[in-house]
C-alpha atoms as a PDB file:
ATOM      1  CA  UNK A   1       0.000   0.000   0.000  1.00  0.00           C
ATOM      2  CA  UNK A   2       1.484   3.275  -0.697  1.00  0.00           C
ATOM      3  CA  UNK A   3       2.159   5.700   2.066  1.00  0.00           C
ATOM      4  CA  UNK A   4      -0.593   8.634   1.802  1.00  0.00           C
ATOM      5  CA  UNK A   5       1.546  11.899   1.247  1.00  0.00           C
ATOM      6  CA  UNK A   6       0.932  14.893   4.323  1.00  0.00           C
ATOM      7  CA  UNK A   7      -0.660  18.319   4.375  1.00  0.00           C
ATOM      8  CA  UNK A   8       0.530  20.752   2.063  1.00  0.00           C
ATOM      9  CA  UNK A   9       2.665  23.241   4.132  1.00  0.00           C
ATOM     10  CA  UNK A  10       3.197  26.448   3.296  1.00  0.00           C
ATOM     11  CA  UNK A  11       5.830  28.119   1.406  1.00  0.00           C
ATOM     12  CA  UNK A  12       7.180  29.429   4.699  1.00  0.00           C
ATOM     13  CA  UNK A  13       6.124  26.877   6.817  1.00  0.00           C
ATOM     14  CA  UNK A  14       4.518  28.204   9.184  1.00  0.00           C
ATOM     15  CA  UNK A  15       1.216  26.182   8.501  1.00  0.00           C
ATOM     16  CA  UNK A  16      -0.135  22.767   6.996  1.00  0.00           C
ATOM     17  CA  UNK A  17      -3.399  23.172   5.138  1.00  0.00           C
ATOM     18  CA  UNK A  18      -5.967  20.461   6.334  1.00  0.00           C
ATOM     19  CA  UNK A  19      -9.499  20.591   4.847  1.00  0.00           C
ATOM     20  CA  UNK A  20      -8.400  23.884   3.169  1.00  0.00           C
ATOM     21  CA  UNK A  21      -8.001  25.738   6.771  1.00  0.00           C
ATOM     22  CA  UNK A  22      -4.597  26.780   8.059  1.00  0.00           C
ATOM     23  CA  UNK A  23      -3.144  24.949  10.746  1.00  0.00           C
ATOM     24  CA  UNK A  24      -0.124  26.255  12.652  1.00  0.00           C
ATOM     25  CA  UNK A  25       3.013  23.973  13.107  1.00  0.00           C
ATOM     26  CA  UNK A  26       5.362  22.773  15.834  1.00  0.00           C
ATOM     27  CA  UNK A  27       8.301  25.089  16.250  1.00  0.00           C
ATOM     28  CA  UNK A  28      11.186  24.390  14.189  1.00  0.00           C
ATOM     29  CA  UNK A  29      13.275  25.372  16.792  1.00  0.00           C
ATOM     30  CA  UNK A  30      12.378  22.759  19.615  1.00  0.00           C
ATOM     31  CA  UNK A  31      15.078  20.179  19.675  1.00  0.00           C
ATOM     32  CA  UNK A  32      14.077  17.060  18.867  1.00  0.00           C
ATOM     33  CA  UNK A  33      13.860  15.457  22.341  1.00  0.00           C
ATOM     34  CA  UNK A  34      11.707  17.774  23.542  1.00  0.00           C
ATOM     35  CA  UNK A  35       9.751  18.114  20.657  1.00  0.00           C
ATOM     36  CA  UNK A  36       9.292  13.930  21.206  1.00  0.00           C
ATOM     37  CA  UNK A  37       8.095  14.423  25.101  1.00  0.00           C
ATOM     38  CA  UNK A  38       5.915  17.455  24.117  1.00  0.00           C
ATOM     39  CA  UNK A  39       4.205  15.036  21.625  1.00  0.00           C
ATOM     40  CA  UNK A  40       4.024  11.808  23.653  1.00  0.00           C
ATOM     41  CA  UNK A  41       2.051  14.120  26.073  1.00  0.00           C
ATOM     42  CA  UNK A  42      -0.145  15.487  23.867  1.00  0.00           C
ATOM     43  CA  UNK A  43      -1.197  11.915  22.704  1.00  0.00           C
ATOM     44  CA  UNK A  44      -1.873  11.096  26.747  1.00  0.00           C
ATOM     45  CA  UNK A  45      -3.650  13.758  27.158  1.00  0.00           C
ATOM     46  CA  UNK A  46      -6.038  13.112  24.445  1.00  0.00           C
ATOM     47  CA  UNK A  47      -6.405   9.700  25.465  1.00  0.00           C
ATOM     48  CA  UNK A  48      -6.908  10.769  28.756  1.00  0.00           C
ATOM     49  CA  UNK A  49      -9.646  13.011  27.605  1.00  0.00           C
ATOM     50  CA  UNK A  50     -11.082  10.243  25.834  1.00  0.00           C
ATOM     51  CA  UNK A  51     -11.443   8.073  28.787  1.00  0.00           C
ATOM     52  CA  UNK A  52     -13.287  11.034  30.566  1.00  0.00           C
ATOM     53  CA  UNK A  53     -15.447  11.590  27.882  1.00  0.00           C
ATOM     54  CA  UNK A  54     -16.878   7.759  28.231  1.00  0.00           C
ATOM     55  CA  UNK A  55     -16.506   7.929  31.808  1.00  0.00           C
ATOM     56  CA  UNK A  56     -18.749  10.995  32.326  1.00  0.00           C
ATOM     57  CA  UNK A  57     -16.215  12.984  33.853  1.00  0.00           C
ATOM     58  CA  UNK A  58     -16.686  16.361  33.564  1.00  0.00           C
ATOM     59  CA  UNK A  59     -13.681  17.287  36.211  1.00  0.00           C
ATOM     60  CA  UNK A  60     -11.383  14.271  33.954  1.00  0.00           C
ATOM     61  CA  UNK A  61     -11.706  16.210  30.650  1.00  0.00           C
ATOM     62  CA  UNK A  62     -11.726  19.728  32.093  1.00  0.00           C
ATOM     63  CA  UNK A  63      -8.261  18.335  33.406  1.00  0.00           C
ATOM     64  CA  UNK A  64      -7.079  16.354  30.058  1.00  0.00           C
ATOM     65  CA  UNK A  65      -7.804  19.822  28.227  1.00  0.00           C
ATOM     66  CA  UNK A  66      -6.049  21.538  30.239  1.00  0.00           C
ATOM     67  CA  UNK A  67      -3.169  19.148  29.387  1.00  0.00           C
ATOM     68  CA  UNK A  68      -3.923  19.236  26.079  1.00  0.00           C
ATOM     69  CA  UNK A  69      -3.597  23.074  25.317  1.00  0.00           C
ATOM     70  CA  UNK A  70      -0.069  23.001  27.428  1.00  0.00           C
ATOM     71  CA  UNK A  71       1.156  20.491  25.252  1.00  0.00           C
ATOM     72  CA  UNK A  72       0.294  22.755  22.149  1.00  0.00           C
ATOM     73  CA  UNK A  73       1.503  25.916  23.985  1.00  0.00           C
ATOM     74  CA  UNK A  74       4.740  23.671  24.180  1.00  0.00           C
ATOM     75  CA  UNK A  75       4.969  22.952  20.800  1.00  0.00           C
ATOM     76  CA  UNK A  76       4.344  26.427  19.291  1.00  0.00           C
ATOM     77  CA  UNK A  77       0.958  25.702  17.851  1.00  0.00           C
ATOM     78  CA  UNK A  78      -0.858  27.391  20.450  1.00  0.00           C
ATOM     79  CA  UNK A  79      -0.515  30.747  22.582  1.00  0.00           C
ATOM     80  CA  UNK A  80       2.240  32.981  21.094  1.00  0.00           C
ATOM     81  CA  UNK A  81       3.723  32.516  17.523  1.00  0.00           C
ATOM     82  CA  UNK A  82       7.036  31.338  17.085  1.00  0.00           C
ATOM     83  CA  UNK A  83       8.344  33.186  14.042  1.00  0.00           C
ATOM     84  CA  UNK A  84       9.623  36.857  14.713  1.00  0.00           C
ATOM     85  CA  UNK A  85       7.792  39.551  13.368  1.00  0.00           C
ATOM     86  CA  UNK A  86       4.138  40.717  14.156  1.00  0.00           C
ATOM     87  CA  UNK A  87       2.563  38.705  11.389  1.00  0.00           C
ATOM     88  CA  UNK A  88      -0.851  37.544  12.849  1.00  0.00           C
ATOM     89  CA  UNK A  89      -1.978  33.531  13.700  1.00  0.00           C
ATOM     90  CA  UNK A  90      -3.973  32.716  10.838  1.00  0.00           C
ATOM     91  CA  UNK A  91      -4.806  29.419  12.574  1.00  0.00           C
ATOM     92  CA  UNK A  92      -8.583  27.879  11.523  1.00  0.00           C
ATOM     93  CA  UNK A  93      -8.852  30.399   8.900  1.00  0.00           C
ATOM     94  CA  UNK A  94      -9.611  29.699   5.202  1.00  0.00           C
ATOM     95  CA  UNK A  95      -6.140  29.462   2.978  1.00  0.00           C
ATOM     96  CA  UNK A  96      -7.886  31.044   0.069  1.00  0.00           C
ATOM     97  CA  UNK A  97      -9.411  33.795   2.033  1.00  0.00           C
ATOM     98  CA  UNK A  98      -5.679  35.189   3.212  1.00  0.00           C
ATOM     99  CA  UNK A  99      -2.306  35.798   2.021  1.00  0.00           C
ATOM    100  CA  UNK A 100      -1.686  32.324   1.093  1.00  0.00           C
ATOM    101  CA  UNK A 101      -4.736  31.970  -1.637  1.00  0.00           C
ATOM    102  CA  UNK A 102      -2.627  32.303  -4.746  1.00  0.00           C
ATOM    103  CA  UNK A 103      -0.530  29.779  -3.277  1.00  0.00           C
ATOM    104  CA  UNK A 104      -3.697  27.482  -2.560  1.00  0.00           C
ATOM    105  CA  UNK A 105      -5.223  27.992  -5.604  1.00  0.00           C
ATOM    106  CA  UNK A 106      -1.951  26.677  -7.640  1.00  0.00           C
ATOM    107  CA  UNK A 107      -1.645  23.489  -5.171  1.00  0.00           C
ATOM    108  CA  UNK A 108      -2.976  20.218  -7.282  1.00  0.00           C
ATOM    109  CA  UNK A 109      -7.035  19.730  -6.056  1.00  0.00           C
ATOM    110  CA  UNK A 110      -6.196  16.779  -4.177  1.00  0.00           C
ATOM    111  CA  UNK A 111      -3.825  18.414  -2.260  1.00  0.00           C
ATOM    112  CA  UNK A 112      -6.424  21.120  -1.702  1.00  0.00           C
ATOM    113  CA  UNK A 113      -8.645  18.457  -0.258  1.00  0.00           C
ATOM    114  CA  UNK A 114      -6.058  17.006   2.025  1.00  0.00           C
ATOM    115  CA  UNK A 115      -7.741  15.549   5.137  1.00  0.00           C
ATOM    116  CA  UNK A 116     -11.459  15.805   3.194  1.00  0.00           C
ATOM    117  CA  UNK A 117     -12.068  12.076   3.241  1.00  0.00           C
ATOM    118  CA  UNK A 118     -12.266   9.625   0.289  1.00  0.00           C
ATOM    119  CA  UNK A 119     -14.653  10.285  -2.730  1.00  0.00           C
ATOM    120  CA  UNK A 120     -14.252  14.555  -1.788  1.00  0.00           C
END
């Protein structure tokens, strides 16, 4: 089976394009091993909040959440940007609808789909 290609990113990678919204990336600059731990507890925090969720407990995910958005804040793709400058977060906006739509429009249409499901 061949290995499904990721996001599009753009040209200066500060976001991946999922579903045609922007999505803001890990730091470059995070070394690699922390990068790793900052991950690892991202993933145990969602499954944490997952095991709330069917428990029924509301203080569990509050909690999980809560671990969830310092893991992200970690990582860069939350809370302050990373890259210098006073460019805004574009995060959960539209690719075609900011600076980055002449660059959207060019991508191929499947890559413009990424993340839409099979059959979009």
């Amino acid at each position: 089976m061949a290995e499904q290609p990721g996001p599009p990113v753009t040209p200066d990678g500060r976001y991946l394009v999922v579903r045609g919204r922007l999505w803001r990336r890990s730091d470059p600059a995070l070394d690699e091993e922390h990068r790793a731990e900052l991950v690892a507890e991202l993933m145990a925090a969602r499954r944490a909040k997952g095991a709330a969720l069917r428990a029924g407990d509301a203080a569990g995910v509050a909690a999980a959440k809560q671990r969830v958005q310092a893991a992200k804040e970690g990582l860069g793709e939350r809370g302050p940007v990373w890259w210098p400058g006073d460019e805004p977060d574009l995060t959960g906006r539209m690719a075609r609808t900011t600076g980055y739509a002449d660059w959207f429009a060019a991508l191929p249409a499947d890559e413009q789909r990424y993340g839409a499901g099979r059959g979009s």
